[in-house]
N, C-alpha and C. Protein backbone atom coordinates (compact mmCIF):
# COMPACT_ATOMS: atom_id res chain seq x y z
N UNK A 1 14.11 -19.55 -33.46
CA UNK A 1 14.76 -18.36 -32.93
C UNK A 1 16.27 -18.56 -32.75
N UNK A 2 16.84 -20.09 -32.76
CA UNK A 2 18.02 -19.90 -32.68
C UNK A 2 18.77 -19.61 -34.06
N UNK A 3 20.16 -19.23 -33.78
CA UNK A 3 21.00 -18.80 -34.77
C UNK A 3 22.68 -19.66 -34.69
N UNK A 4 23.01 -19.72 -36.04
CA UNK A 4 24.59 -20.76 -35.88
C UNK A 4 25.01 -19.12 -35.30
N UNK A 5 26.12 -20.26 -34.24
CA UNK A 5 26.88 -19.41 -33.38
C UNK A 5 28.73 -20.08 -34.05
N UNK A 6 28.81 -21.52 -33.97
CA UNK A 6 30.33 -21.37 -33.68
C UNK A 6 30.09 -23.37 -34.53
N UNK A 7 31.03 -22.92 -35.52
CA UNK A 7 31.69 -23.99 -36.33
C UNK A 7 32.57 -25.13 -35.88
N UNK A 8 32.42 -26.48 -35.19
CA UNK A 8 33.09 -27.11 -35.02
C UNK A 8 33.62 -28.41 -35.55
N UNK A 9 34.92 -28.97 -36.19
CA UNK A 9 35.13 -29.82 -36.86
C UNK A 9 35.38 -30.99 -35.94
N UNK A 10 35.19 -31.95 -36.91
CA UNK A 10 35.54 -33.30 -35.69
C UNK A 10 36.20 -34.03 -37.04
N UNK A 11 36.91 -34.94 -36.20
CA UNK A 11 37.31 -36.15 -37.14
C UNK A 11 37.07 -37.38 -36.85
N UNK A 12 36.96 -38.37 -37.24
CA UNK A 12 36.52 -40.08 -36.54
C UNK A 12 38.14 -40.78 -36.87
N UNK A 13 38.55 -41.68 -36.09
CA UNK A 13 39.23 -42.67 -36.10
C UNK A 13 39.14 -43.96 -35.60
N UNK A 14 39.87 -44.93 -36.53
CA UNK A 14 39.71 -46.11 -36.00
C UNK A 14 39.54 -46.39 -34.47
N UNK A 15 38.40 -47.01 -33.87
CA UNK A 15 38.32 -47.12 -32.59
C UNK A 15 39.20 -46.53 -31.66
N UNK A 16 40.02 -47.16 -30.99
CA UNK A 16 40.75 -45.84 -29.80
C UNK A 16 42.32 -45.47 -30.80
N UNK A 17 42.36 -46.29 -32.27
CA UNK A 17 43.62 -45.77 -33.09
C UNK A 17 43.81 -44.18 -33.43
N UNK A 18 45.19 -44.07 -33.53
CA UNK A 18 45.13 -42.48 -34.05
C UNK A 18 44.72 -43.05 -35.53
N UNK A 19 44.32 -43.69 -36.20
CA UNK A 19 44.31 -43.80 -37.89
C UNK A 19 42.87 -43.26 -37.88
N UNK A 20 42.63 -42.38 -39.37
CA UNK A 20 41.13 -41.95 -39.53
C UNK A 20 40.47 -43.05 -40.12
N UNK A 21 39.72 -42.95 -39.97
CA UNK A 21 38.43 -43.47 -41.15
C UNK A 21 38.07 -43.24 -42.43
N UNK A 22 38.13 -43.93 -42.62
CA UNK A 22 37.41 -43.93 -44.71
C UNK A 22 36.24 -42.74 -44.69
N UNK A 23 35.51 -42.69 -43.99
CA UNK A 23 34.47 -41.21 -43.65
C UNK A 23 35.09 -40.39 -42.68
N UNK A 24 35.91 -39.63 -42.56
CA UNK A 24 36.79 -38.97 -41.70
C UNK A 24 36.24 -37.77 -40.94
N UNK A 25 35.92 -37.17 -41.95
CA UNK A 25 35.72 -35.77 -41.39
C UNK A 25 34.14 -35.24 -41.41
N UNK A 26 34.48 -34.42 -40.17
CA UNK A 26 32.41 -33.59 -41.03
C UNK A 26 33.09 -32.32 -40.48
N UNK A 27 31.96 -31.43 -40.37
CA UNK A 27 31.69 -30.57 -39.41
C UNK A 27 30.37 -30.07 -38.41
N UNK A 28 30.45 -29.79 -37.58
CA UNK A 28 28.83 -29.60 -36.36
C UNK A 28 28.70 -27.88 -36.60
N UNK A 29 27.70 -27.48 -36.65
CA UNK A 29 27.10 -25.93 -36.45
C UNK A 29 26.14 -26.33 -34.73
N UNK A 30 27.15 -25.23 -34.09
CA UNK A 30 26.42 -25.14 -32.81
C UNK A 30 25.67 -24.05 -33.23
N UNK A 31 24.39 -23.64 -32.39
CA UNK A 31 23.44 -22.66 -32.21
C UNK A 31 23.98 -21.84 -31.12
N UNK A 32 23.31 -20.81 -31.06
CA UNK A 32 23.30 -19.62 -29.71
C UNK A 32 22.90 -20.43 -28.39
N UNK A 33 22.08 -21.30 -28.69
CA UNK A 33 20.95 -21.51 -27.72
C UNK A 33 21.77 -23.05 -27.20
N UNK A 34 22.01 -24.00 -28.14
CA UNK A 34 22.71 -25.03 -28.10
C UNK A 34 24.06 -24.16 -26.76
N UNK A 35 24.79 -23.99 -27.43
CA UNK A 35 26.24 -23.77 -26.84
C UNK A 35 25.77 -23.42 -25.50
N UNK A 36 24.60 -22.22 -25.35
CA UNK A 36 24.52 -21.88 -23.95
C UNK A 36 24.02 -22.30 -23.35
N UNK A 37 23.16 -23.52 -23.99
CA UNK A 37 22.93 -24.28 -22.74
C UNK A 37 24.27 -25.55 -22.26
N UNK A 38 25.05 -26.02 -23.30
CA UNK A 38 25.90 -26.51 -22.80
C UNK A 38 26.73 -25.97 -21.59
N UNK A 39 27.02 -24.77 -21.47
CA UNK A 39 28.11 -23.80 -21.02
C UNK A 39 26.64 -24.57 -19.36
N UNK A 40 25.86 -23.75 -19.45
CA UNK A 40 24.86 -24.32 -18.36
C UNK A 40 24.85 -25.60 -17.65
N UNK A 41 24.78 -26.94 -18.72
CA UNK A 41 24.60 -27.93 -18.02
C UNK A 41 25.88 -28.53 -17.65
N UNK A 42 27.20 -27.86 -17.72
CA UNK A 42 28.72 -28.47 -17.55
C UNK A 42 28.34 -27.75 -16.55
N UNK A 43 28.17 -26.54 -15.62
CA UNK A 43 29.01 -25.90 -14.17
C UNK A 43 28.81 -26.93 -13.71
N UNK A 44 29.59 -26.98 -12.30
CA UNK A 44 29.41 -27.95 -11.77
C UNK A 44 29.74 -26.59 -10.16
N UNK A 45 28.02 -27.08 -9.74
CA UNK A 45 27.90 -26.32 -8.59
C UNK A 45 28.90 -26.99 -7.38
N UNK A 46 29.54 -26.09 -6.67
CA UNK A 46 30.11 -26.32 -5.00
C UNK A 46 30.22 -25.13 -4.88
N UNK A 47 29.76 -25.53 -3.44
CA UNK A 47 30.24 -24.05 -2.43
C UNK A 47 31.06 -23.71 -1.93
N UNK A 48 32.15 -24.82 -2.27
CA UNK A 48 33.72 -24.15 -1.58
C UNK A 48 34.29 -23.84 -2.56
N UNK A 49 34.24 -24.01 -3.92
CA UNK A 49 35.23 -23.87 -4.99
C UNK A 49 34.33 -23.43 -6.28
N UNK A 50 34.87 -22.71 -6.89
CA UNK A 50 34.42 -22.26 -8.44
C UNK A 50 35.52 -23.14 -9.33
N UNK A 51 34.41 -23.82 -10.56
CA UNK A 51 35.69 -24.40 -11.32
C UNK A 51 35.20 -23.88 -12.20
N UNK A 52 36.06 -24.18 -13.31
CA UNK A 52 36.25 -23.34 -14.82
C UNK A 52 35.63 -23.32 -15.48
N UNK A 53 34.25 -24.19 -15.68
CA UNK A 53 33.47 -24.52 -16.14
C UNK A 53 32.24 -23.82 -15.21
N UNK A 54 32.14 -23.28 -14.49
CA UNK A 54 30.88 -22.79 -13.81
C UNK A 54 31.55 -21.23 -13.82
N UNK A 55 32.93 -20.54 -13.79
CA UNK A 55 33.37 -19.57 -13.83
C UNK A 55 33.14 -19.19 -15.44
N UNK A 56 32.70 -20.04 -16.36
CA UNK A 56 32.82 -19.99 -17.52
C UNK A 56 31.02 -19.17 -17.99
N UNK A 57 30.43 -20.12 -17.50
CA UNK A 57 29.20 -19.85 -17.05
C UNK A 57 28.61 -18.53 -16.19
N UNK A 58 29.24 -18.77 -15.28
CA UNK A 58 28.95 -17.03 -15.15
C UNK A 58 29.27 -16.05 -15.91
N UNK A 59 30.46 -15.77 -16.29
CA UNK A 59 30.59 -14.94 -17.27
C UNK A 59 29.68 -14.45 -18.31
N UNK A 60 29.53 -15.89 -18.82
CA UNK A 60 28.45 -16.55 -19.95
C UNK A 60 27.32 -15.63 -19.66
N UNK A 61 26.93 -15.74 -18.36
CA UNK A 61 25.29 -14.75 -18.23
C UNK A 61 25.70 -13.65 -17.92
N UNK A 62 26.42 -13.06 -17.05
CA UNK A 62 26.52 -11.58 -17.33
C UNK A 62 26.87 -10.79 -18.60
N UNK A 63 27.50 -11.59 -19.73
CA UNK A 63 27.53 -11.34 -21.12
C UNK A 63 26.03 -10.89 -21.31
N UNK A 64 25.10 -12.50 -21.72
CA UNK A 64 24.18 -12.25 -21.52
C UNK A 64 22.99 -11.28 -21.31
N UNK A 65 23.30 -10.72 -20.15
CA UNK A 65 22.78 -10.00 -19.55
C UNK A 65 22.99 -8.07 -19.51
N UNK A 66 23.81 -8.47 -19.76
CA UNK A 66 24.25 -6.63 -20.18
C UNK A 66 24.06 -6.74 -21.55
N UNK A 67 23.79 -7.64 -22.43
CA UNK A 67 23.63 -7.10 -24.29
C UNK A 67 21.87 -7.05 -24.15
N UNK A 68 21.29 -8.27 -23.03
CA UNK A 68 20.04 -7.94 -22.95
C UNK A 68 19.31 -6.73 -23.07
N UNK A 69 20.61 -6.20 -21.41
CA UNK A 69 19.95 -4.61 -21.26
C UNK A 69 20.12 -3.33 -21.27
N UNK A 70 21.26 -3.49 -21.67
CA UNK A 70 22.11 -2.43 -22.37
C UNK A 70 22.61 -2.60 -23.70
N UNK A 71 22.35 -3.77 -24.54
CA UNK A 71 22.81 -3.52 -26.18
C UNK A 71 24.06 -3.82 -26.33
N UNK A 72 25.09 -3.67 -25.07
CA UNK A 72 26.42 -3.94 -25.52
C UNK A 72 26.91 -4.42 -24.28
N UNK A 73 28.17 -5.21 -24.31
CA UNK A 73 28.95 -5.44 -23.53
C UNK A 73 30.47 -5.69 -23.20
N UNK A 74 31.46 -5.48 -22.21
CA UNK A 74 32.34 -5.44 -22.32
C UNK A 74 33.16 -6.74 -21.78
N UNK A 75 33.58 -7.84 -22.52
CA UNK A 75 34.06 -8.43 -21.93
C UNK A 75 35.09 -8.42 -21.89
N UNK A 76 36.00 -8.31 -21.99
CA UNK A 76 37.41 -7.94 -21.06
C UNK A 76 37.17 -7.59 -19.73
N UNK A 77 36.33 -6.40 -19.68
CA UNK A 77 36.03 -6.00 -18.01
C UNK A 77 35.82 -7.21 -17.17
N UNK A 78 34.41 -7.80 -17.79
CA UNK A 78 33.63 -8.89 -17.44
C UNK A 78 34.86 -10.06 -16.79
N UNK A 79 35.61 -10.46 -18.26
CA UNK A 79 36.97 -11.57 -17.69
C UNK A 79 38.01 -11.18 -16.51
N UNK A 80 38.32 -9.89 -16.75
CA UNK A 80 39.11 -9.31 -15.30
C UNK A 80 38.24 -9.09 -14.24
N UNK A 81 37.28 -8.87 -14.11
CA UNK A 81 36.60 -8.70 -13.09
C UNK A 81 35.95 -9.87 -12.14
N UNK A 82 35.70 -11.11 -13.20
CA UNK A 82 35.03 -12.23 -12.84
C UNK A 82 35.91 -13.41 -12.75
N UNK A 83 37.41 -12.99 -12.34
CA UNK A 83 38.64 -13.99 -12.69
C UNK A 83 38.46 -14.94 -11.25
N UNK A 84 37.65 -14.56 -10.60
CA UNK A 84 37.39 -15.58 -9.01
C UNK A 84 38.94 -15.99 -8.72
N UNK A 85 40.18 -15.00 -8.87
CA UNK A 85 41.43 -15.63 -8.46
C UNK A 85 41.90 -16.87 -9.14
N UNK A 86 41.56 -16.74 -10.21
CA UNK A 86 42.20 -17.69 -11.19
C UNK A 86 42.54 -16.93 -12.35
N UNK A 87 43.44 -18.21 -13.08
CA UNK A 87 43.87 -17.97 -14.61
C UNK A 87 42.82 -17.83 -15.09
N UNK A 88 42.91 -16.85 -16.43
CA UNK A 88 41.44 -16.88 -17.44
C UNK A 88 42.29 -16.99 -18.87
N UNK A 89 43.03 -17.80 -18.90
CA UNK A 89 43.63 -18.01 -20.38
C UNK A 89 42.89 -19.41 -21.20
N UNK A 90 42.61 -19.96 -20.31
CA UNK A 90 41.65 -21.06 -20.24
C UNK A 90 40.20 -21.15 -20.34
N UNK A 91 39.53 -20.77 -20.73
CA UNK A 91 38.09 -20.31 -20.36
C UNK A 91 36.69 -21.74 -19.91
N UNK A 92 37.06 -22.36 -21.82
CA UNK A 92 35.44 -23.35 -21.52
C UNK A 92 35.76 -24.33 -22.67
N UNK A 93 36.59 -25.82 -21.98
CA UNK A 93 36.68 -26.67 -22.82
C UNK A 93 35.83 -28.11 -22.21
N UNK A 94 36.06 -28.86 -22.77
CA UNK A 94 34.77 -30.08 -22.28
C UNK A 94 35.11 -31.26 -23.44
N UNK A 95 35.09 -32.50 -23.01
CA UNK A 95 35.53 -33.14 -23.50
C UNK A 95 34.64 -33.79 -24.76
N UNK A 96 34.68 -34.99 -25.50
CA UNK A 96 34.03 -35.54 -26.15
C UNK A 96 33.10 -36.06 -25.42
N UNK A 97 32.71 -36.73 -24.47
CA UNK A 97 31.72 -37.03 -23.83
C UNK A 97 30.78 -35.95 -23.01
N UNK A 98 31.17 -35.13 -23.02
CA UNK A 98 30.08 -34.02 -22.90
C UNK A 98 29.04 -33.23 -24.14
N UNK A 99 30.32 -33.13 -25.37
CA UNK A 99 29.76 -32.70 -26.38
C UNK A 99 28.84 -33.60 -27.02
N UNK A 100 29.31 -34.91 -27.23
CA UNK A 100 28.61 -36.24 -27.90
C UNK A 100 26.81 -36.22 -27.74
N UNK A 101 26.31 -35.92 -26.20
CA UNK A 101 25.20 -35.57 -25.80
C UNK A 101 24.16 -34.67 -26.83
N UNK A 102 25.08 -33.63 -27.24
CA UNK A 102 24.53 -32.65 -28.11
C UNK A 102 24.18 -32.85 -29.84
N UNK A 103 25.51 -33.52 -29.55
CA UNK A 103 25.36 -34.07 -31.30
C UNK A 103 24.82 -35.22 -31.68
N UNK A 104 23.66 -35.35 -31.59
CA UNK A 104 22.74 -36.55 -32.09
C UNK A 104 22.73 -36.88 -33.51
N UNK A 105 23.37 -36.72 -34.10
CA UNK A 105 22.94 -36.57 -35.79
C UNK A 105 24.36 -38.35 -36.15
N UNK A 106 23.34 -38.73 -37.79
CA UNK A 106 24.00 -40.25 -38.22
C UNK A 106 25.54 -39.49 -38.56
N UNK A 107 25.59 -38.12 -38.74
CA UNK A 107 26.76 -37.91 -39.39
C UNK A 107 28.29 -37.90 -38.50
N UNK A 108 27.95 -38.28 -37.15
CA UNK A 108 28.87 -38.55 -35.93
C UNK A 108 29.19 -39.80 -36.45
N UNK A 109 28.71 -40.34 -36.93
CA UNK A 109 29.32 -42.05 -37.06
C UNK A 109 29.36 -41.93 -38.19
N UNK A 110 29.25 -41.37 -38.96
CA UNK A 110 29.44 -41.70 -40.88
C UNK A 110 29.63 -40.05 -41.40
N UNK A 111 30.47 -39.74 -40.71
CA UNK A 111 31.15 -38.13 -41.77
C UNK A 111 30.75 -38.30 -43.01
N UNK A 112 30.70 -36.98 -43.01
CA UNK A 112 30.63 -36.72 -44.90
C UNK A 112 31.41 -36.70 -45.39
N UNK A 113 33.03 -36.28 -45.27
CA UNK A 113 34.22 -35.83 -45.80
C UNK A 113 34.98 -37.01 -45.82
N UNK A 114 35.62 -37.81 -46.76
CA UNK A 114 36.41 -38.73 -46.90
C UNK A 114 37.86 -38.87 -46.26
N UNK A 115 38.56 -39.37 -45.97
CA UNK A 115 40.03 -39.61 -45.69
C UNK A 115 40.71 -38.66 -46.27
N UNK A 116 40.56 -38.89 -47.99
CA UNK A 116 41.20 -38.28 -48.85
C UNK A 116 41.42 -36.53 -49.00
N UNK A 117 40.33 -36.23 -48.24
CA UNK A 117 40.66 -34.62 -48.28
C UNK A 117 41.41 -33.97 -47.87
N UNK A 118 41.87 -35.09 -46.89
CA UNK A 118 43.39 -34.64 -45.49
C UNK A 118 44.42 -33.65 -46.72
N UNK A 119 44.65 -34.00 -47.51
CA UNK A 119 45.65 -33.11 -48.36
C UNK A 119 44.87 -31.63 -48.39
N UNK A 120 43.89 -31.77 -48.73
CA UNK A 120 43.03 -30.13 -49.23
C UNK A 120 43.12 -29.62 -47.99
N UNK A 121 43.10 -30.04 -47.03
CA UNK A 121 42.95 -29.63 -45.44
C UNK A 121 44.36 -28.83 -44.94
N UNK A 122 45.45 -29.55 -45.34
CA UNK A 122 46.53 -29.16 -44.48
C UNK A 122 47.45 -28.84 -45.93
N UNK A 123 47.57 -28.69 -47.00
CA UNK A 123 48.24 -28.39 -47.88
C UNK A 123 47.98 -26.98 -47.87
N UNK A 124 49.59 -26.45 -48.06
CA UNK A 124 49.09 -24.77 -48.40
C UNK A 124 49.45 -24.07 -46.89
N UNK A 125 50.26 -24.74 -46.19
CA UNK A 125 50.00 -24.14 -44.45
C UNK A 125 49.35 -23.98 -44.23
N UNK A 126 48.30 -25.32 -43.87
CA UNK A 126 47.20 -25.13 -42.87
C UNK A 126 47.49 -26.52 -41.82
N UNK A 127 48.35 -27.09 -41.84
CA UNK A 127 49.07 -27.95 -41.04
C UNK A 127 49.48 -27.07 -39.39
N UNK A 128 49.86 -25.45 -39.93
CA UNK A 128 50.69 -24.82 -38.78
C UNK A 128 49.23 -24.41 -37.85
N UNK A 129 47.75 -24.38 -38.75
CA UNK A 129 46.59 -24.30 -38.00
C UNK A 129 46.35 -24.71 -36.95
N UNK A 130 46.86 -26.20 -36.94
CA UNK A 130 46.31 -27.20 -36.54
C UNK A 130 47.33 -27.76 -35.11
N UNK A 131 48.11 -26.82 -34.56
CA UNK A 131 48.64 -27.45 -33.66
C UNK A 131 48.28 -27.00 -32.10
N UNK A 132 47.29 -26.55 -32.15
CA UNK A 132 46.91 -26.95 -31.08
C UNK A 132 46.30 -28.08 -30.67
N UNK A 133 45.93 -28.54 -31.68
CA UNK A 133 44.86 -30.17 -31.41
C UNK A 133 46.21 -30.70 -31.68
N UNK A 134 46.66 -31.22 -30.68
CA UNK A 134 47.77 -32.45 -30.59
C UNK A 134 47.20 -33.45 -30.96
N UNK A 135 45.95 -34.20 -30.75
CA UNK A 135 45.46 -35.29 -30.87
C UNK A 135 45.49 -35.89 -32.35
N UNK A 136 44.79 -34.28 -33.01
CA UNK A 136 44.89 -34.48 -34.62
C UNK A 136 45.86 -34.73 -35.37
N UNK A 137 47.18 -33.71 -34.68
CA UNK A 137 48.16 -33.55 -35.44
C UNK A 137 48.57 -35.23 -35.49
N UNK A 138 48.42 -35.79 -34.40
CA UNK A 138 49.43 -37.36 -33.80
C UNK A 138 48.47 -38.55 -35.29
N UNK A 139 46.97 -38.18 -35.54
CA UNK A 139 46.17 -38.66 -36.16
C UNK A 139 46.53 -38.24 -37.68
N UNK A 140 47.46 -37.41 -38.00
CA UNK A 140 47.49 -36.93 -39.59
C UNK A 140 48.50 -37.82 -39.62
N UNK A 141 49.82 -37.77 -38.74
CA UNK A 141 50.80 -38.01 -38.69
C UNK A 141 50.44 -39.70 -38.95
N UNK A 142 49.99 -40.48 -37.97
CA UNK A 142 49.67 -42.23 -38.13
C UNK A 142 49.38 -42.11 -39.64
N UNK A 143 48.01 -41.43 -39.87
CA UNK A 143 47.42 -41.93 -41.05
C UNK A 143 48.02 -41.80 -42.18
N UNK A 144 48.98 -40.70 -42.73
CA UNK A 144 50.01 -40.46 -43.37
C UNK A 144 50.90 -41.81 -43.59
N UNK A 145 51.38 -41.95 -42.27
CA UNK A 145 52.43 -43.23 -42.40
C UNK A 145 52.11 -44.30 -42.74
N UNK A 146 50.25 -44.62 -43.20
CA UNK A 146 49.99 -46.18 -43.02
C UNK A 146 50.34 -45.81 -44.62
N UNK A 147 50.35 -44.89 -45.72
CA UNK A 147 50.10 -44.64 -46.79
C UNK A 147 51.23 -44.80 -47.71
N UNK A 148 52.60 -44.25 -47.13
CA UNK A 148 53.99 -44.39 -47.41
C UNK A 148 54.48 -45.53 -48.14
């Protein structure tokens, strides 16, 4: 019953180096069911404070919950309405050790995609894609230079 929901790429590098790996790249297909239960098992309940990750989560089910029972839903309303006095530019990030849990598969440690594709990847302006992942960009940048 589940369905791919949301495409995520990863890359491997040398132990804690920014340099990639000879198997560099893959990509993960999250499910409907996957993602929402992640969004689930990150809140992190307290009763004095909502954090971003459980504000994320709520949302998450009143989405949920109005396509249940009404067919549609509005989230914008939902995000202004459910802002608990915070920023919502931020919504639902989580680190590698949260995600890692989920992704059980050999292809976390042995990508499919070689080093070498880094050109097909970012040639053509798709370099300007990519800057929000600072991490990556710092990782094209090393691995580039070992090549020079």
């Amino acid at each position: 019953m589940q369905k791919p929901l949301l495409m995520q790429p990863i890359w491997k590098t040398k132990g804690q180096s920014p340099i990639l790996t000879d198997d560099a790249f893959d990509i993960f297909v999250w499910s409907d069911f996957a993602l929402s239960r992640l969004f689930i098992e990150s809140a992190e309940p307290n009763p004095t404070t909502i954090s971003r990750l459980t504000r994320s989560t709520a949302r998450l089910a009143r989405i949920l919950y109005e396509i249940s029972t009404q067919r549609k839903t509005n989230i914008f309303q939902i995000y202004t309405e459910m802002a608990f006095e915070h920023q919502t530019d931020k919504e639902f990030a989580v680190n590698g050790g949260i995600t890692r849990n989920y992704m059980k598969s050999s292809r976390r440690w042995t990508p499919i995609m070689k080093q070498d594709c880094l050109k097909e990847i970012i040639l053509g302006g798709g370099e300007k894609l990519l800057s929000p992942e600072r991490r990556f960009d710092q990782t094209v940048y090393f691995t580039l230079g070992q090549h020079l």
